[in-house]
Every structure is written in C-alpha cells, then in structure tokens.
C-alpha atoms as a PDB file:
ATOM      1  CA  UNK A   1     -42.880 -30.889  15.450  1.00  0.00           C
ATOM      2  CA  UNK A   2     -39.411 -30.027  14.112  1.00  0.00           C
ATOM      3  CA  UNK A   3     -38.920 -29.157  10.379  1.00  0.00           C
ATOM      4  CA  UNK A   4     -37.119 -31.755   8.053  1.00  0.00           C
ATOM      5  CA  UNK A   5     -33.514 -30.991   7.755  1.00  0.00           C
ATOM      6  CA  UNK A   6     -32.410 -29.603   4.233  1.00  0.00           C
ATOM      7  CA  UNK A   7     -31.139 -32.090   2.357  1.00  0.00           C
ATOM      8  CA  UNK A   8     -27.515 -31.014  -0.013  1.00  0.00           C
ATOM      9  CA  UNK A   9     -27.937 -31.159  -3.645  1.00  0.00           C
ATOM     10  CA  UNK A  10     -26.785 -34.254  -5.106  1.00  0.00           C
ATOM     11  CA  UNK A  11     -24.041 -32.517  -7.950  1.00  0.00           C
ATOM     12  CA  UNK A  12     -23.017 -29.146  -6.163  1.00  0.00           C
ATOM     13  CA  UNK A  13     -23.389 -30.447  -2.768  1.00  0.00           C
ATOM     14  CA  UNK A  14     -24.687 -26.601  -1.507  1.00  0.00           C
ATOM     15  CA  UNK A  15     -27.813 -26.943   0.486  1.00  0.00           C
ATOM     16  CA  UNK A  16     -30.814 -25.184  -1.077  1.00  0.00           C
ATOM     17  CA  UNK A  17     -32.547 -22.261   0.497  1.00  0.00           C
ATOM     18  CA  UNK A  18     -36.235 -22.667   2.511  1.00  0.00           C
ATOM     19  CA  UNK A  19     -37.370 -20.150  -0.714  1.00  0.00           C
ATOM     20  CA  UNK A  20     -36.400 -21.087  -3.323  1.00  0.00           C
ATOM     21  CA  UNK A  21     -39.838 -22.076  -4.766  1.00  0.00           C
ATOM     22  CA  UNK A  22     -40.738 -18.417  -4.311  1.00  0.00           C
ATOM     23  CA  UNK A  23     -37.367 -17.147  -6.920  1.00  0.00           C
ATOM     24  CA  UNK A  24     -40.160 -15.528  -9.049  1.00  0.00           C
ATOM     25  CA  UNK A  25     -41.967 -13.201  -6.730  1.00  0.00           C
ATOM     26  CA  UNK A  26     -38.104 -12.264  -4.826  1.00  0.00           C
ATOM     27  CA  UNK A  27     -37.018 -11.381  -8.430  1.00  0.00           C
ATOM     28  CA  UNK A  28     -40.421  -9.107  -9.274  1.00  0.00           C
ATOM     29  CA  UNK A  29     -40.323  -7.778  -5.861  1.00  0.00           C
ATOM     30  CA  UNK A  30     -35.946  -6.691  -6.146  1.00  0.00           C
ATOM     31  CA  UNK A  31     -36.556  -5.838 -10.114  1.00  0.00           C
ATOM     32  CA  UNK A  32     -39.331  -3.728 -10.527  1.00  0.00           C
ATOM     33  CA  UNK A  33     -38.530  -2.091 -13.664  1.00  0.00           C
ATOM     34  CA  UNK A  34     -38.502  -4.171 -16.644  1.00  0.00           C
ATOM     35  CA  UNK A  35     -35.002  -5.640 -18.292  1.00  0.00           C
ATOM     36  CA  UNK A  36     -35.242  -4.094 -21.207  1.00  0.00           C
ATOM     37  CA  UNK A  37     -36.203  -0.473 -20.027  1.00  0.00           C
ATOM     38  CA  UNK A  38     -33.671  -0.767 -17.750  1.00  0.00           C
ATOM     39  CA  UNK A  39     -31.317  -1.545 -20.645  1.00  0.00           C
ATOM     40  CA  UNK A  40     -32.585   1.674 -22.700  1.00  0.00           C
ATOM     41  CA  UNK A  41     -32.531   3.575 -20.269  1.00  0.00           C
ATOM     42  CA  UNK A  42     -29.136   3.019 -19.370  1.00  0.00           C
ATOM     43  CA  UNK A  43     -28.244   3.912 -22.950  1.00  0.00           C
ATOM     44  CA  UNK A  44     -29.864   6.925 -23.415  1.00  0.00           C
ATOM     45  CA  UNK A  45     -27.524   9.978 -22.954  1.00  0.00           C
ATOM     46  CA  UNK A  46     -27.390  12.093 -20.048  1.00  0.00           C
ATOM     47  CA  UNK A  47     -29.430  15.367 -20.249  1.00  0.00           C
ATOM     48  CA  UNK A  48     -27.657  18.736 -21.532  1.00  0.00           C
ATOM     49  CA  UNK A  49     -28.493  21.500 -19.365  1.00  0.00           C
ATOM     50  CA  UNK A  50     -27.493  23.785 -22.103  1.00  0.00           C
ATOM     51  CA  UNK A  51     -30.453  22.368 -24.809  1.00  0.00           C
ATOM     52  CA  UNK A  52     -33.118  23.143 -21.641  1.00  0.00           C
ATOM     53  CA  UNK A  53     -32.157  26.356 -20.931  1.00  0.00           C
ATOM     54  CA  UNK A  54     -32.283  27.372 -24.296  1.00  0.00           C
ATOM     55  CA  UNK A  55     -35.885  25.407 -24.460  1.00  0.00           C
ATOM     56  CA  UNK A  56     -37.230  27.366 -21.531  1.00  0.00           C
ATOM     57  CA  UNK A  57     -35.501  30.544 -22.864  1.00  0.00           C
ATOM     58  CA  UNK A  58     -37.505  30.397 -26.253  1.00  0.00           C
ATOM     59  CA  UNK A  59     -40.559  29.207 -24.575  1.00  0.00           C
ATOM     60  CA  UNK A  60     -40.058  32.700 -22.490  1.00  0.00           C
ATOM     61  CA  UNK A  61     -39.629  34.927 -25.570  1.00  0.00           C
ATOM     62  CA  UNK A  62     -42.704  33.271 -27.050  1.00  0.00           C
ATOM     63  CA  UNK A  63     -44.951  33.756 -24.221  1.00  0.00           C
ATOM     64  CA  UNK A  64     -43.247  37.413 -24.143  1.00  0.00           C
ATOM     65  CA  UNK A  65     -44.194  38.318 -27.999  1.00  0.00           C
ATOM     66  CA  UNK A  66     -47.345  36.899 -27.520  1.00  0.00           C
ATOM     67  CA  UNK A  67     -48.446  39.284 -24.026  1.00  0.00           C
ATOM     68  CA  UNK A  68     -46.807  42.054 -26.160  1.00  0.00           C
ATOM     69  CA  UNK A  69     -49.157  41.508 -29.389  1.00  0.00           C
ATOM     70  CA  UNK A  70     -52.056  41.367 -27.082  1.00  0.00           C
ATOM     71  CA  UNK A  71     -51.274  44.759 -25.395  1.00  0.00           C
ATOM     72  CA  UNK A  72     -50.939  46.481 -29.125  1.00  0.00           C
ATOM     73  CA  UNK A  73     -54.357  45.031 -29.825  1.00  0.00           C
ATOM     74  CA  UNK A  74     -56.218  45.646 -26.880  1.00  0.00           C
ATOM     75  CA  UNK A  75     -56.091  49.608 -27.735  1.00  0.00           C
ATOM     76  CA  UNK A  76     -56.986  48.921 -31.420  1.00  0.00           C
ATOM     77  CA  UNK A  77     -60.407  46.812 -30.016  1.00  0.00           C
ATOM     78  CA  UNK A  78     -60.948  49.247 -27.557  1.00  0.00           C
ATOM     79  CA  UNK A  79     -60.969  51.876 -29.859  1.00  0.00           C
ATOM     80  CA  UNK A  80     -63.335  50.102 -32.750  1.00  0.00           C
ATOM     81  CA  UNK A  81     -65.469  49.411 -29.734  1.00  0.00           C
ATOM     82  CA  UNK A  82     -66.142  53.096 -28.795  1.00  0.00           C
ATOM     83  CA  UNK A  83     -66.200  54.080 -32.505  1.00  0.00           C
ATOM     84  CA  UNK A  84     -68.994  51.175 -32.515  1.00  0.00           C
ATOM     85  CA  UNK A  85     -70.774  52.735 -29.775  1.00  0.00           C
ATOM     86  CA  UNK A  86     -70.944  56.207 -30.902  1.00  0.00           C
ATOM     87  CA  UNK A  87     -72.403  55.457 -34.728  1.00  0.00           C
ATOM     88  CA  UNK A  88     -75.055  53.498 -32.625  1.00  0.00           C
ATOM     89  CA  UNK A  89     -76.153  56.789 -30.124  1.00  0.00           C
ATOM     90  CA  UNK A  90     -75.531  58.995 -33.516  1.00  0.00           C
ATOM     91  CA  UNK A  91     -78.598  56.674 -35.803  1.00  0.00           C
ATOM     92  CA  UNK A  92     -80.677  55.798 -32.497  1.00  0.00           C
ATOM     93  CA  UNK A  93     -80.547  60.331 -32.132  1.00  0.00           C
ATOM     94  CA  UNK A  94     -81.196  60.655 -35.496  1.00  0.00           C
ATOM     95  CA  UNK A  95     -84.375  58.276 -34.876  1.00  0.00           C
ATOM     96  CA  UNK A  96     -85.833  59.849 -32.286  1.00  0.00           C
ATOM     97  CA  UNK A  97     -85.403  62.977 -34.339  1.00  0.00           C
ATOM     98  CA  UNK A  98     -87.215  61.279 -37.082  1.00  0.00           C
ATOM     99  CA  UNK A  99     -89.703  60.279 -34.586  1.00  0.00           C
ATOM    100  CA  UNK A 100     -90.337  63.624 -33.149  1.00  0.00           C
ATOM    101  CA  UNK A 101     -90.791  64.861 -36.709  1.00  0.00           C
ATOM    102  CA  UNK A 102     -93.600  62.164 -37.476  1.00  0.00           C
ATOM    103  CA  UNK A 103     -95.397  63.256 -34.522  1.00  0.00           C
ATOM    104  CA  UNK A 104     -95.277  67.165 -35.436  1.00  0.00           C
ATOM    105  CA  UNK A 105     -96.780  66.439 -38.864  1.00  0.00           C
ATOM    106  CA  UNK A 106     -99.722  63.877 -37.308  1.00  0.00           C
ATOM    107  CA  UNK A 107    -100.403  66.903 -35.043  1.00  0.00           C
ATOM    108  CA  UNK A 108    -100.926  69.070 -37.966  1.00  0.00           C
ATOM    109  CA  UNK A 109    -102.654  66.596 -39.803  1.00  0.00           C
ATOM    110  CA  UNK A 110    -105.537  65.846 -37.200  1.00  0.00           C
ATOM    111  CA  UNK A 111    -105.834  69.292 -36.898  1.00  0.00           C
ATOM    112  CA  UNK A 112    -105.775  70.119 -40.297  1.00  0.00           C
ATOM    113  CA  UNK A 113    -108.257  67.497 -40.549  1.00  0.00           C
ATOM    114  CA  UNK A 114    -110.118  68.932 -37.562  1.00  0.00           C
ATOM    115  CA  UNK A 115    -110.384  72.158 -39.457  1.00  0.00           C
ATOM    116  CA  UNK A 116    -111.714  70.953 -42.883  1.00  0.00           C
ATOM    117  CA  UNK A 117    -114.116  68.252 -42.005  1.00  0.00           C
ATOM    118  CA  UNK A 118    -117.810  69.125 -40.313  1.00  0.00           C
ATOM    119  CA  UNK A 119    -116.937  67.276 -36.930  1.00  0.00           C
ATOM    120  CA  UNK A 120    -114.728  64.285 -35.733  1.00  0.00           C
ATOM    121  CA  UNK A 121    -116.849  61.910 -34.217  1.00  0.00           C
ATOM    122  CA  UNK A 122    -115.719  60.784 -30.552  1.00  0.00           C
ATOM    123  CA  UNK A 123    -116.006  57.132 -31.211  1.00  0.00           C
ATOM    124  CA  UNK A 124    -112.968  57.882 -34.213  1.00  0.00           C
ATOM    125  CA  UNK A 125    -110.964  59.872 -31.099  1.00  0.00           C
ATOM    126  CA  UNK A 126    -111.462  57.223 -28.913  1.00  0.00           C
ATOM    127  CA  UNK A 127    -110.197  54.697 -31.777  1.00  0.00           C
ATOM    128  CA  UNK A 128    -107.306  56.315 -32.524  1.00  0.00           C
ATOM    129  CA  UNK A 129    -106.470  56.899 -28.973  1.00  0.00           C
ATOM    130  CA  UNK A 130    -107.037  52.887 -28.376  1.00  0.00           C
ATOM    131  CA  UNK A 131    -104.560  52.633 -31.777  1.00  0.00           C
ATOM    132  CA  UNK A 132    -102.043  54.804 -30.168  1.00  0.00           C
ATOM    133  CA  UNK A 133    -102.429  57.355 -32.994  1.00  0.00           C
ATOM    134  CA  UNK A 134    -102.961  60.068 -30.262  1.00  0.00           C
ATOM    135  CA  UNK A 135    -101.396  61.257 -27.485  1.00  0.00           C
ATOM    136  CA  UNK A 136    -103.765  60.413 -24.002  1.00  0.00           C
ATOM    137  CA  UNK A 137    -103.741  61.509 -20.658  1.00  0.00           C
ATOM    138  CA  UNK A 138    -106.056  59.961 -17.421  1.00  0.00           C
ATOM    139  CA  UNK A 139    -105.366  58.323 -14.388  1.00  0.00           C
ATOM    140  CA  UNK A 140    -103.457  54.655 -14.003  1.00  0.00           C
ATOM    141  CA  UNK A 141    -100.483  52.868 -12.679  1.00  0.00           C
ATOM    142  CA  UNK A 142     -96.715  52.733 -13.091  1.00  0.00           C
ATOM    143  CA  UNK A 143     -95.028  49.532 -12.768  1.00  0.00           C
ATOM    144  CA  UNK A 144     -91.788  49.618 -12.425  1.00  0.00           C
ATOM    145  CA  UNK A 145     -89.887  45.825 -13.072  1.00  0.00           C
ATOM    146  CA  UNK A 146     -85.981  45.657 -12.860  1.00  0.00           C
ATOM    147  CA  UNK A 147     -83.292  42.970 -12.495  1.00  0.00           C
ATOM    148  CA  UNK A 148     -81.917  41.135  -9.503  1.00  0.00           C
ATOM    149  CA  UNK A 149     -78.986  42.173  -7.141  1.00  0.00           C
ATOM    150  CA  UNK A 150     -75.937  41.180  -7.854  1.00  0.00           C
ATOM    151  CA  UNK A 151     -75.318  38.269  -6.064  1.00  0.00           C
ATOM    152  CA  UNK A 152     -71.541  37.201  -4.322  1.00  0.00           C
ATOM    153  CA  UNK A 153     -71.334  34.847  -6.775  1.00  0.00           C
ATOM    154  CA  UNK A 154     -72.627  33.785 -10.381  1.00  0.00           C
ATOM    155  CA  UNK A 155     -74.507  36.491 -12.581  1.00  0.00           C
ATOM    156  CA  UNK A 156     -77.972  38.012 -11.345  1.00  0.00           C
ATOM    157  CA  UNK A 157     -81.236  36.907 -12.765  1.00  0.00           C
ATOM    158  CA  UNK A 158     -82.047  39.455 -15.843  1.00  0.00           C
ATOM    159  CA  UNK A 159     -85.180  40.575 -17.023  1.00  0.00           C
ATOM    160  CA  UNK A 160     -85.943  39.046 -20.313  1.00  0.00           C
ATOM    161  CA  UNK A 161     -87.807  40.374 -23.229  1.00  0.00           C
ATOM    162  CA  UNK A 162     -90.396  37.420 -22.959  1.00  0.00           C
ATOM    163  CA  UNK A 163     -90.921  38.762 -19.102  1.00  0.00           C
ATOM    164  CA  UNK A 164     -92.112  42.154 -20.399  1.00  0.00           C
ATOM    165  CA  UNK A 165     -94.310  40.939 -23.025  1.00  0.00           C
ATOM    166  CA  UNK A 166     -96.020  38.915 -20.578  1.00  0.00           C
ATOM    167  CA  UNK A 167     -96.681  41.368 -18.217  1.00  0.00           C
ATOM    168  CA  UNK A 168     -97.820  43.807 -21.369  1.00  0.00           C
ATOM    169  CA  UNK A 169    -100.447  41.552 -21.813  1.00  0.00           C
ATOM    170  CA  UNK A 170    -101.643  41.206 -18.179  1.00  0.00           C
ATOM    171  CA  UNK A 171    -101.968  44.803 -18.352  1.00  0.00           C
ATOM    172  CA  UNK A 172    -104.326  44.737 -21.457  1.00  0.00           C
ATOM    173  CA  UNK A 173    -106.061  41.795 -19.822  1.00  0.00           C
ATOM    174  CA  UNK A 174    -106.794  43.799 -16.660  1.00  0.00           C
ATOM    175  CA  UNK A 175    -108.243  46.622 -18.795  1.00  0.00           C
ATOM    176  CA  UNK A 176    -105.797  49.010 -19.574  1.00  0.00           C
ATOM    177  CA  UNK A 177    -106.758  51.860 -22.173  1.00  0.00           C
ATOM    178  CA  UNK A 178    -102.884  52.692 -23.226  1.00  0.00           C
ATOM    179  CA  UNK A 179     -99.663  51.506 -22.197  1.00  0.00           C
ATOM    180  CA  UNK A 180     -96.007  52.709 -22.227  1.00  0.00           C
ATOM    181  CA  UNK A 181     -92.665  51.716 -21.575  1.00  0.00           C
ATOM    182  CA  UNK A 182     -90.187  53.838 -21.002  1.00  0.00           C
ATOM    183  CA  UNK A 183     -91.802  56.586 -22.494  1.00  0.00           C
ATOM    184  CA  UNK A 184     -92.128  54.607 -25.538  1.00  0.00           C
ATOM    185  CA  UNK A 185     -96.026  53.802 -26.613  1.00  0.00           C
ATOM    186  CA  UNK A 186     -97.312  50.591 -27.498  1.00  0.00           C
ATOM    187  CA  UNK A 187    -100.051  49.696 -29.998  1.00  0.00           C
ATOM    188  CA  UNK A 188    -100.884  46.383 -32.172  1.00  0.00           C
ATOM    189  CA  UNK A 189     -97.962  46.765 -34.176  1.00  0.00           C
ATOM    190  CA  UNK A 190     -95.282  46.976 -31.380  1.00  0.00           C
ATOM    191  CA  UNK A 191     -92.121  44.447 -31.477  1.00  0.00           C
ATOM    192  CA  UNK A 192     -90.713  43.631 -28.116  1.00  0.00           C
ATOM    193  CA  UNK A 193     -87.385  41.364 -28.864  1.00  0.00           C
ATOM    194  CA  UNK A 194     -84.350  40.693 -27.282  1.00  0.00           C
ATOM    195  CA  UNK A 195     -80.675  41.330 -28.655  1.00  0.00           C
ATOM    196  CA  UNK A 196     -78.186  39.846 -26.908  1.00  0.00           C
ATOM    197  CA  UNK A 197     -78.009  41.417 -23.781  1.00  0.00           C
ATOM    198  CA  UNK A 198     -80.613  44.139 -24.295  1.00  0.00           C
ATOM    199  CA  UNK A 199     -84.064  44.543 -24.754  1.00  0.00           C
ATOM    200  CA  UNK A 200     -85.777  46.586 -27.805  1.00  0.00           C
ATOM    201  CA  UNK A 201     -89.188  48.060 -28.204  1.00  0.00           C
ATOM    202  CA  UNK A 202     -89.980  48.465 -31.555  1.00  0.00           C
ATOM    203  CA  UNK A 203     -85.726  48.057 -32.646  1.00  0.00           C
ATOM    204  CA  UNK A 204     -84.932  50.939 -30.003  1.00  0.00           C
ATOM    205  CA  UNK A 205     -82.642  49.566 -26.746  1.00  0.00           C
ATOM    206  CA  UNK A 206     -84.242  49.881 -23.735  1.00  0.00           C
ATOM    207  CA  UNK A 207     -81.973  50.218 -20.534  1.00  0.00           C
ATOM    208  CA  UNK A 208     -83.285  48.842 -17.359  1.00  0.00           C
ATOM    209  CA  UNK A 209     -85.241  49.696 -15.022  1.00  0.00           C
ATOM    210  CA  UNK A 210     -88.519  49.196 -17.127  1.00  0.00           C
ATOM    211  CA  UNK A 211     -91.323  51.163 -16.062  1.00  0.00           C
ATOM    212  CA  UNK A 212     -94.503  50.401 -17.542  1.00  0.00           C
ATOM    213  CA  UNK A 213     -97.040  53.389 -17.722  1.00  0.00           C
ATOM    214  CA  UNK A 214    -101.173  51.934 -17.832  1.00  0.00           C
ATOM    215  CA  UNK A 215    -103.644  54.439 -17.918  1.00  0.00           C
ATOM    216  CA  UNK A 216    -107.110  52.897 -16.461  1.00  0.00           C
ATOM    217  CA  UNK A 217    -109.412  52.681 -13.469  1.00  0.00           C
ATOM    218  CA  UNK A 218    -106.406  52.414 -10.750  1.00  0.00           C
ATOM    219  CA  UNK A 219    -108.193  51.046  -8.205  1.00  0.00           C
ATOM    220  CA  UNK A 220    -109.414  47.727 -10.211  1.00  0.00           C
ATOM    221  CA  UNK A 221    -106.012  47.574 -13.001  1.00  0.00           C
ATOM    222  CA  UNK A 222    -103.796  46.345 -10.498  1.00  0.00           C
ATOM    223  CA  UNK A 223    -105.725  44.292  -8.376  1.00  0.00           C
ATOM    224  CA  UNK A 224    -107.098  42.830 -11.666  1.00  0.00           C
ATOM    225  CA  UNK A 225    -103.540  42.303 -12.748  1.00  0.00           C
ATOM    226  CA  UNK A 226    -102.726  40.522 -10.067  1.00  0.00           C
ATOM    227  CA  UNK A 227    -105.435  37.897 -11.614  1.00  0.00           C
ATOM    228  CA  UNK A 228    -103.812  37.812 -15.249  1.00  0.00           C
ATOM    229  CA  UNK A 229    -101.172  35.069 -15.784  1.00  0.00           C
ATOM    230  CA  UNK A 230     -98.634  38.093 -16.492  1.00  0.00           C
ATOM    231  CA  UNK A 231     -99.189  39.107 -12.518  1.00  0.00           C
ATOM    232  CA  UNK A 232     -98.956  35.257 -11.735  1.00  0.00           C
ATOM    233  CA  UNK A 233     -95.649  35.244 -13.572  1.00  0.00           C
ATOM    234  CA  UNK A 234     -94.093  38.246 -11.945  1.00  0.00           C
ATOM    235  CA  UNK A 235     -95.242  37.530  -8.404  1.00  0.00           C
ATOM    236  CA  UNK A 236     -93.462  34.039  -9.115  1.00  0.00           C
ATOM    237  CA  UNK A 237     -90.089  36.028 -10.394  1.00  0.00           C
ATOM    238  CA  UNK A 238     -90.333  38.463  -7.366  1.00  0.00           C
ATOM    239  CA  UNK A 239     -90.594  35.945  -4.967  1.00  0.00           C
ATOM    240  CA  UNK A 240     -88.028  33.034  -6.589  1.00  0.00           C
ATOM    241  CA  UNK A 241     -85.270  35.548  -8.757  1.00  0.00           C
ATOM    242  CA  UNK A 242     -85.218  38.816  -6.700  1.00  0.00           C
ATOM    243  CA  UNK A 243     -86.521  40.028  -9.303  1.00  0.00           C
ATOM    244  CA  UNK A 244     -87.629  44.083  -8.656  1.00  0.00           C
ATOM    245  CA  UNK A 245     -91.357  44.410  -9.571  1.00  0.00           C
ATOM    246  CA  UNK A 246     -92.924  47.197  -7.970  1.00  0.00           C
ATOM    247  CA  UNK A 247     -97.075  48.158  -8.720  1.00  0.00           C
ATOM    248  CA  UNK A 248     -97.694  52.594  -7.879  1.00  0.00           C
ATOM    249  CA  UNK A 249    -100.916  54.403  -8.476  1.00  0.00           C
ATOM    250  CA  UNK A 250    -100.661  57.694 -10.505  1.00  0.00           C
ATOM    251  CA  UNK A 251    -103.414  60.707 -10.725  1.00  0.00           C
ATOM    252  CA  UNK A 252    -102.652  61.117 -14.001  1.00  0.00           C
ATOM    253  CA  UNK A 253    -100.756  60.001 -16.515  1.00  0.00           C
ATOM    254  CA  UNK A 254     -99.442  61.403 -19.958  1.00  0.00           C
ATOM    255  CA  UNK A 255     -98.290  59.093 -23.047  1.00  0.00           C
ATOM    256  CA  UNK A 256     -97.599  60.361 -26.298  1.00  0.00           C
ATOM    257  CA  UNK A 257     -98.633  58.995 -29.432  1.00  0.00           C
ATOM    258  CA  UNK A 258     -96.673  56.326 -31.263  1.00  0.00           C
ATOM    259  CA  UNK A 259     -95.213  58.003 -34.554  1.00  0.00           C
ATOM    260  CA  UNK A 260     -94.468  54.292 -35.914  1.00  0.00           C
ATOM    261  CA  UNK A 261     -97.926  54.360 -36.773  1.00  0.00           C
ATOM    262  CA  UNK A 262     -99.528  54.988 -40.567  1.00  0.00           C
ATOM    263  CA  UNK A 263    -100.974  53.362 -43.122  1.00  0.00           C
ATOM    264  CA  UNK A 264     -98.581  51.512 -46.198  1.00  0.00           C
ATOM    265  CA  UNK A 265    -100.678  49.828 -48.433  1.00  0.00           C
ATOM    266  CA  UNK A 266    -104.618  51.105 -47.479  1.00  0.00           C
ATOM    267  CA  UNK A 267    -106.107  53.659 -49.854  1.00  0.00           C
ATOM    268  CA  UNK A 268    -109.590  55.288 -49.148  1.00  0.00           C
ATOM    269  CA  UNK A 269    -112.276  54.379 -50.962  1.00  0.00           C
ATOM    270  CA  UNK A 270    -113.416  55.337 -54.272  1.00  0.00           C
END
C-alpha cells in the first residue's frame, strides 16, 4: 500500500518532515549535555598550566618533607625500642637472680630445719614436694607443644596461653606428681597469662617451643592424657592448626623447686 503523500503547510508552504513528531528524542539524542552546563562551561576560563605545575610541585615537596620526617624518626623509635628491650632482659636477670637467691635460703632453711627438729616426717616431704616447695626428681614425660609453620600466606596458628593451661591440667588429671615448663615449676599458685604476643608463667616471658616436664608413672601419664580433655584439645590442634605437639618418655627427670612459694599472712600457732 503506498504511503500518503506529505501534504505543504498551509502558511510557509515547506512540506514537513516524516519525523517531526519525534523533535524531542532527535534533540536529546544530538544534545546530550544540558543547556545550561553547556553555557557554564563555555564560560569558565581555560586552564593555566602554570597554577598546575606549581600544584603538583608543592604536592611533591610535601610528600618529600613528609618521607624525610619519617626517616629522622625511624632511628629515634628504633633506638627507644632497643633501649626498651634491654631494661626488660636487665629486671627479668635481676629476677631470676632474686629467684636463685630464694631457693639458696629455702635450702638452708629445710636443712636447718632438718638439723634442729627430731625427724621430718615423709608425709610433710611428700607435701611439700606435691606444693612445689622442693626440688624432685623420678621418672615421666616431656611434652614438647610449639606453633605452626609458617604458611605462604596469612600468619601461622600460635600457641595461646589458654592452650597451655589446658594441657597443664590434663597432665594433673592423668596423675602427674610435678610439672614444669620450661624449666619453670608449677604449683597452686602459678599464673599462666598471655601478653600480647607472648606467653608468661608466673609474669616471666616464655619463648616458644614449650616443653612441659611431668614426672609420673610414664607408661600410664600419657596414655592417660590422651583421655583428659587437655589431650582431646591438643590432638584436635595437631591435627586441624599444624600445631607441633609432641609426647617423649624420660628415665628421669629433675625440676627444681618453685622459689615463688612462702607464706604472707599465716603465723604458727600459739
């Protein structure tokens, strides 16, 4: 069917175009930006390459100044840092000294006391060794806990302070007569905490690997530990984190006494 033929307008006599019902979407489509942007931005002022290189100039020293304050500082920290360190070995050496001093004059006490009185009875020696009051020696096992590899990527799994406490008490729960870690004896009164990033028995930092001294009957404390929900928990860290946990037998065994130990406020008797 052929199209109607245009018909001229009636006052201008020019024949209309097929689209001119569609004048709205032609003048969107050919004017995208709007009329008055276009009118601002035609009166802005053109850009002064001058004022930016002077911008990125200043933005340069800045950045310069700033690296440059950081570098001064970094010494300064550094230096605070090691002094930090060194007042920390100097008290923990003058602890252990303290320590080691405690323990001399318990020695002399006991045997002081061993001298005076009639006879120590065996069931106060075995109390005091149970307290950790004296030094014990026997047969047991060392276990030795540590943290994961370092993986590619991401931090390794760490041993936490709630880790060893729980495996402290699987030992006592499979029978153990005395435990130690890292040479450092535990009794009743013994504080295992974490700070930050390291782990303290009894406020002294212990550096990993942990090994755990137990005297007992070897052959039933670690296959009884293996019962204890601290075994549970470790075989469950060993097998999920990586997590070293190793379980020896020793002949014998040697763990001093804990010098922490003493009486504050009990009196004898009267």
């Amino acid at each position: 069917m052929t199209p109607p033929a245009s018909t001229p307008d009636a006052e201008s006599g020019a024949v209309p175009r097929p689209d001119a019902s569609m004048d709205l979407l032609t003048s969107i489509t050919r004017t995208a930006v709007d009329p008055d942007y276009e009118a601002v931005a035609g009166e802005r002022p053109p850009r002064r390459p001058a004022l930016t290189a002077v911008a990125l100039a200043l933005a340069a020293v800045l950045v310069t100044m700033a690296a440059a304050m950081t570098t001064r500082q970094a010494p300064v920290a550094q230096v605070e840092r090691e002094q930090l360190i060194a007042r920390v070995q100097s008290a923990e050496a003058q602890q252990d000294q303290a320590r080691r001093r405690v323990a001399t004059l318990d020695e002399q006490v006991r045997r002081a006391e061993a001298g005076s009185l009639p006879s120590v009875s065996s069931q106060q020696v075995a109390a005091e060794a149970m307290a950790g009051l004296r030094p014990v020696v026997g047969p047991g096992i060392v276990v030795k806990v540590d943290d994961a590899p370092a993986p590619a990527r991401g931090e390794p799994a760490r041993v936490t302070d709630q880790d060893l406490r729980r495996l402290v008490n699987g030992l006592w729960g499979a029978g153990a007569e005395a435990i130690a870690i890292n040479g450092h004896r535990l009794s009743s009164r013994t504080a295992i905490r974490g700070a930050g990033s390291a782990i303290t028995v009894d406020y002294r930092s212990l550096g990993h690997p942990y090994q755990l001294e137990a005297i007992g009957d070897p052959r039933r404390l670690g296959s009884a530990l293996n019962e204890t929900p601290g075994g549970h928990w470790w075989t469950f860290l060993k097998d999920n984190y990586r997590l070293g946990y190793e379980v020896t037998i020793a002949d014998e065994l040697r763990l001093d006494a804990d010098p922490g130990l003493g009486t504050r406020l009990a009196e004898p008797e009267r």
